[in-house]
C-alpha atoms as a PDB file:
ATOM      1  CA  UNK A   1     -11.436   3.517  26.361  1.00  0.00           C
ATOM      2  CA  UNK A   2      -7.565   3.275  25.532  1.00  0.00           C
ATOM      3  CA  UNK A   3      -5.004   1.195  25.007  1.00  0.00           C
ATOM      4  CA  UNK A   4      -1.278   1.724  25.887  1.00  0.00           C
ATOM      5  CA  UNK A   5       1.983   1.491  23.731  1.00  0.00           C
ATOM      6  CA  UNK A   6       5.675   0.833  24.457  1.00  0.00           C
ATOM      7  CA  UNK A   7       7.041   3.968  22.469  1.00  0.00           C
ATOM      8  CA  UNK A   8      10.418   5.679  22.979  1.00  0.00           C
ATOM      9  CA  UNK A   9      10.678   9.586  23.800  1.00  0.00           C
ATOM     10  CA  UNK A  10      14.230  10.497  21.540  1.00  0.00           C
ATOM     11  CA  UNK A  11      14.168  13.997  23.602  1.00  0.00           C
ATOM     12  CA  UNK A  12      14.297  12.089  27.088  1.00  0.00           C
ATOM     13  CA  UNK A  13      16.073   9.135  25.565  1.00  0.00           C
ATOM     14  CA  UNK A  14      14.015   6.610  27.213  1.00  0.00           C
ATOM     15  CA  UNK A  15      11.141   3.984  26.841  1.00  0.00           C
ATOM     16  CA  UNK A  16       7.829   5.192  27.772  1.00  0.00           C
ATOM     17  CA  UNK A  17       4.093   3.954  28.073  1.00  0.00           C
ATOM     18  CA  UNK A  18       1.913   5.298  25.421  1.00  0.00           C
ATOM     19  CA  UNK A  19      -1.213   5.827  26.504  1.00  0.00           C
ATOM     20  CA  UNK A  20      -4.235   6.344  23.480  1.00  0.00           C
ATOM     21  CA  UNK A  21      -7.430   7.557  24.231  1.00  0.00           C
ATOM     22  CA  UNK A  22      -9.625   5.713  21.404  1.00  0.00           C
ATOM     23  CA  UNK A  23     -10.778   7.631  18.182  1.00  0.00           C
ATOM     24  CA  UNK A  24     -13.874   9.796  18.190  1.00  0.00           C
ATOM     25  CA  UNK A  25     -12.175  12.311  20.028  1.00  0.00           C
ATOM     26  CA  UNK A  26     -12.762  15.241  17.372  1.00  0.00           C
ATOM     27  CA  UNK A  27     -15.914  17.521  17.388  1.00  0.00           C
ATOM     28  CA  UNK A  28     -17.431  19.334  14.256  1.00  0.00           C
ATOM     29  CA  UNK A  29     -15.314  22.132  14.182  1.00  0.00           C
ATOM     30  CA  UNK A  30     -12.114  19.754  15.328  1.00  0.00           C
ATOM     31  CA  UNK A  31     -11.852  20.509  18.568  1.00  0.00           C
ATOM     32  CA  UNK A  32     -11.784  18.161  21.417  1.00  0.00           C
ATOM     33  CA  UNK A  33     -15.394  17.247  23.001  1.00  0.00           C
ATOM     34  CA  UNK A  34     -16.683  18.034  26.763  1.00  0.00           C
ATOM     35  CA  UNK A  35     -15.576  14.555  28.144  1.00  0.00           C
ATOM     36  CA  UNK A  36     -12.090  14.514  26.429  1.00  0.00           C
ATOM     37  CA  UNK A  37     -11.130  17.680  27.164  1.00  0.00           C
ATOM     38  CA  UNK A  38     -12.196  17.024  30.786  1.00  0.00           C
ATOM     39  CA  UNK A  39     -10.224  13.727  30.324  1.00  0.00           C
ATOM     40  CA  UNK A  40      -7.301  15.768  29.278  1.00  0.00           C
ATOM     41  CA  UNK A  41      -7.837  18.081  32.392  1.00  0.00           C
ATOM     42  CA  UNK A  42      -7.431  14.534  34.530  1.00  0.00           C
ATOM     43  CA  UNK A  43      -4.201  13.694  32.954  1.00  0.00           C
ATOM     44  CA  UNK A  44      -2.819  17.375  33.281  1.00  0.00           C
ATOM     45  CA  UNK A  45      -4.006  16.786  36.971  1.00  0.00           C
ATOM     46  CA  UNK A  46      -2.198  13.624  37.331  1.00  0.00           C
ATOM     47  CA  UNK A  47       0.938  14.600  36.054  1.00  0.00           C
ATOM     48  CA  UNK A  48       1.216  16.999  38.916  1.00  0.00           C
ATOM     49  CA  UNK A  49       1.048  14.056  41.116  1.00  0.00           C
ATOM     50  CA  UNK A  50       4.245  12.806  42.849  1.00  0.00           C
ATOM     51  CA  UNK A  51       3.974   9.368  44.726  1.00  0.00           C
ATOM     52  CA  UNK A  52       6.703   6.249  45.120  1.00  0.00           C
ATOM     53  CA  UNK A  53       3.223   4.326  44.465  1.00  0.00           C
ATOM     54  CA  UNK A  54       1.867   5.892  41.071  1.00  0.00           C
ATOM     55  CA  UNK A  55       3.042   6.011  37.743  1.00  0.00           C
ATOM     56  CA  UNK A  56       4.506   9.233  36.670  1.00  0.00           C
ATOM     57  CA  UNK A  57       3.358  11.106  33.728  1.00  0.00           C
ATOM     58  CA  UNK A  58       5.910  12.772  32.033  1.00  0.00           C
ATOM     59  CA  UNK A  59       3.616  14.307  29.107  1.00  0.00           C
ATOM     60  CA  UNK A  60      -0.143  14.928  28.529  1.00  0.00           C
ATOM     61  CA  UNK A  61      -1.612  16.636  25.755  1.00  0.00           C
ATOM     62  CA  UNK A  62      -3.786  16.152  22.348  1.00  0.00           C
ATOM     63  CA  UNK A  63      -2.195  16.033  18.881  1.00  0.00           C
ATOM     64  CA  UNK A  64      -4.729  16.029  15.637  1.00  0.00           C
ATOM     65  CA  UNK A  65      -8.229  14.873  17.786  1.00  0.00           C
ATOM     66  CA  UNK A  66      -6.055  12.163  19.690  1.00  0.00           C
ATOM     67  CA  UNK A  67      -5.499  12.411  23.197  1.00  0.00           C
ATOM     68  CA  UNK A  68      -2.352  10.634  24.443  1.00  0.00           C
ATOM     69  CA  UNK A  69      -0.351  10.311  27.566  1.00  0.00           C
ATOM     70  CA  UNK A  70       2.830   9.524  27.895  1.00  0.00           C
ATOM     71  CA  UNK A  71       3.726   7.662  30.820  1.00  0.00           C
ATOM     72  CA  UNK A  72       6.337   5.869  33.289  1.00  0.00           C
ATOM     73  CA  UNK A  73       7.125   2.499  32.045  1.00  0.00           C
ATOM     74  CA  UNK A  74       6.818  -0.195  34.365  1.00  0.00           C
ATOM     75  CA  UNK A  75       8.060  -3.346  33.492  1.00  0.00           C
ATOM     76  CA  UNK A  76       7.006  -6.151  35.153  1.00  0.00           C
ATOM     77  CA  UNK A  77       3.666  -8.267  36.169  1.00  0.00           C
ATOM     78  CA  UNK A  78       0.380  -7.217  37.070  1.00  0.00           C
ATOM     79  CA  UNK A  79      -1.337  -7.884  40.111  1.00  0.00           C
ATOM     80  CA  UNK A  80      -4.118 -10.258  38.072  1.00  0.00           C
ATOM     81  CA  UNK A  81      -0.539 -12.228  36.485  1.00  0.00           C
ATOM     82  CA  UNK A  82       1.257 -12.333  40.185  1.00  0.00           C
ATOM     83  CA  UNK A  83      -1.808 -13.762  41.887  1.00  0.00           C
ATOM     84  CA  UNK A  84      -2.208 -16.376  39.434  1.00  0.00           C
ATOM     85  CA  UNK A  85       1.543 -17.482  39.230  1.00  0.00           C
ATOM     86  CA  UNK A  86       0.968 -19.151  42.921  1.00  0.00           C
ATOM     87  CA  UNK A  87      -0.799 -18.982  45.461  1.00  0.00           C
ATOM     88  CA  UNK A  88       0.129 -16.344  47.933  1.00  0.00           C
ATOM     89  CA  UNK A  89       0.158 -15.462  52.181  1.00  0.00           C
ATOM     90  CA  UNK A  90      -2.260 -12.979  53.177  1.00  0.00           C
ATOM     91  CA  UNK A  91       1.056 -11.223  54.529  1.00  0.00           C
ATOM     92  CA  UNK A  92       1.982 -11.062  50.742  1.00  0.00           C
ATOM     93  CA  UNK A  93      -1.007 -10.183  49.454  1.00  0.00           C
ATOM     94  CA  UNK A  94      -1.566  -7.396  52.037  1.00  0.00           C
ATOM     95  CA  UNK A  95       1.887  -5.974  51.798  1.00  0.00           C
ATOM     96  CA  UNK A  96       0.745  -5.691  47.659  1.00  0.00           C
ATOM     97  CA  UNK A  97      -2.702  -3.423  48.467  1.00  0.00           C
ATOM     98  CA  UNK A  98      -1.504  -1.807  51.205  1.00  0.00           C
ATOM     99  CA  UNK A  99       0.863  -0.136  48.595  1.00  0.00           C
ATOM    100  CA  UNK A 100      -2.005  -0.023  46.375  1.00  0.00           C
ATOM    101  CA  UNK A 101      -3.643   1.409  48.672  1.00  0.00           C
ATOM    102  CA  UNK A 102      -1.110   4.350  49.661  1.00  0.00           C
ATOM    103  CA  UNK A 103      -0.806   5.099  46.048  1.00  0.00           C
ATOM    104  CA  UNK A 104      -4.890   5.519  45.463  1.00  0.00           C
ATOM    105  CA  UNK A 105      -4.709   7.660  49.054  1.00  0.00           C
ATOM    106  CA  UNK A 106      -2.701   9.791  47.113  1.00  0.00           C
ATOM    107  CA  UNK A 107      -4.447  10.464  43.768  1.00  0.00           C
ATOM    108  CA  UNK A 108      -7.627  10.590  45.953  1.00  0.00           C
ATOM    109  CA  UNK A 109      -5.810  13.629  48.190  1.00  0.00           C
ATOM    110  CA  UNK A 110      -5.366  15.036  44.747  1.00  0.00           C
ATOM    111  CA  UNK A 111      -8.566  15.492  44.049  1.00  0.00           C
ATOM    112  CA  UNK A 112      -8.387  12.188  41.277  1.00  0.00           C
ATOM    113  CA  UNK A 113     -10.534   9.624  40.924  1.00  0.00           C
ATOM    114  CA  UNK A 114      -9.566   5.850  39.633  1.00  0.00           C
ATOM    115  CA  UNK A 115     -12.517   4.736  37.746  1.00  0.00           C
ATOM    116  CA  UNK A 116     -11.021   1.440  36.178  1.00  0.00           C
ATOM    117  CA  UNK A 117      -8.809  -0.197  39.053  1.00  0.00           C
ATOM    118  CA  UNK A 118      -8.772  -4.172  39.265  1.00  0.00           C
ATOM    119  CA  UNK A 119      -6.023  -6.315  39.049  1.00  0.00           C
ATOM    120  CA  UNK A 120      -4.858  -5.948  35.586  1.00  0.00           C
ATOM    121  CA  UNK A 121      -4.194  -2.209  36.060  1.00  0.00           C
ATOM    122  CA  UNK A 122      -2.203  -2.553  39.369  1.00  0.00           C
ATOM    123  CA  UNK A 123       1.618  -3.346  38.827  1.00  0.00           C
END
């Protein structure tokens, strides 16, 4: 569905995720289709969201057919990379979802939906 770049945002002056929505975004007459646009709508949505436990989005928008995001960088592991470094405590692992958790609470309060969320895509 996308795949995410490091990129650099020269008006910020700072790193950011790069978030491209995959090609076969542009209808006949070149404007975005039903589901992008209502993908686009999601992002704009998301970007209003403000929560310690969620990425921020600093810019949403479609350039050419392509819809991009442009995102928080996190650096760091995911939750699929921590768990398989070591074992860990149910203390440990709880402490990890329960912020998980919060954050989802959040985006759910917003009206926002995560369709894709496993442990590669929690940080």
């Amino acid at each position: 569905m996308s795949v995410v770049w490091l990129a650099y945002d020269p008006e910020l002056d700072r790193r950011v995720a790069l978030k491209l929505m995959h090609a076969g975004l542009v209808g006949e007459e070149g404007s975005l289709r039903d589901g992008d646009q209502r993908l686009l709508r999601e992002a704009q949505a998301l970007a209003r969201l403000s929560h310690v436990n969620v990425v921020r989005v600093y810019d949403v928008g479609a350039l050419a057919g392509q819809v991009y995001i442009a995102m928080e960088l996190v650096e760091g592991r995911t939750l699929r990379e921590w768990l398989a470094q070591r074992p860990r405590s149910w203390r440990e692992a709880l402490a990890v979802l329960l912020r998980a958790g919060r954050g989802l609470a959040a985006a759910h309060a917003a009206g926002l939906v995560h369709l894709d969320l496993k442990p590669s895509n929690v940080l």
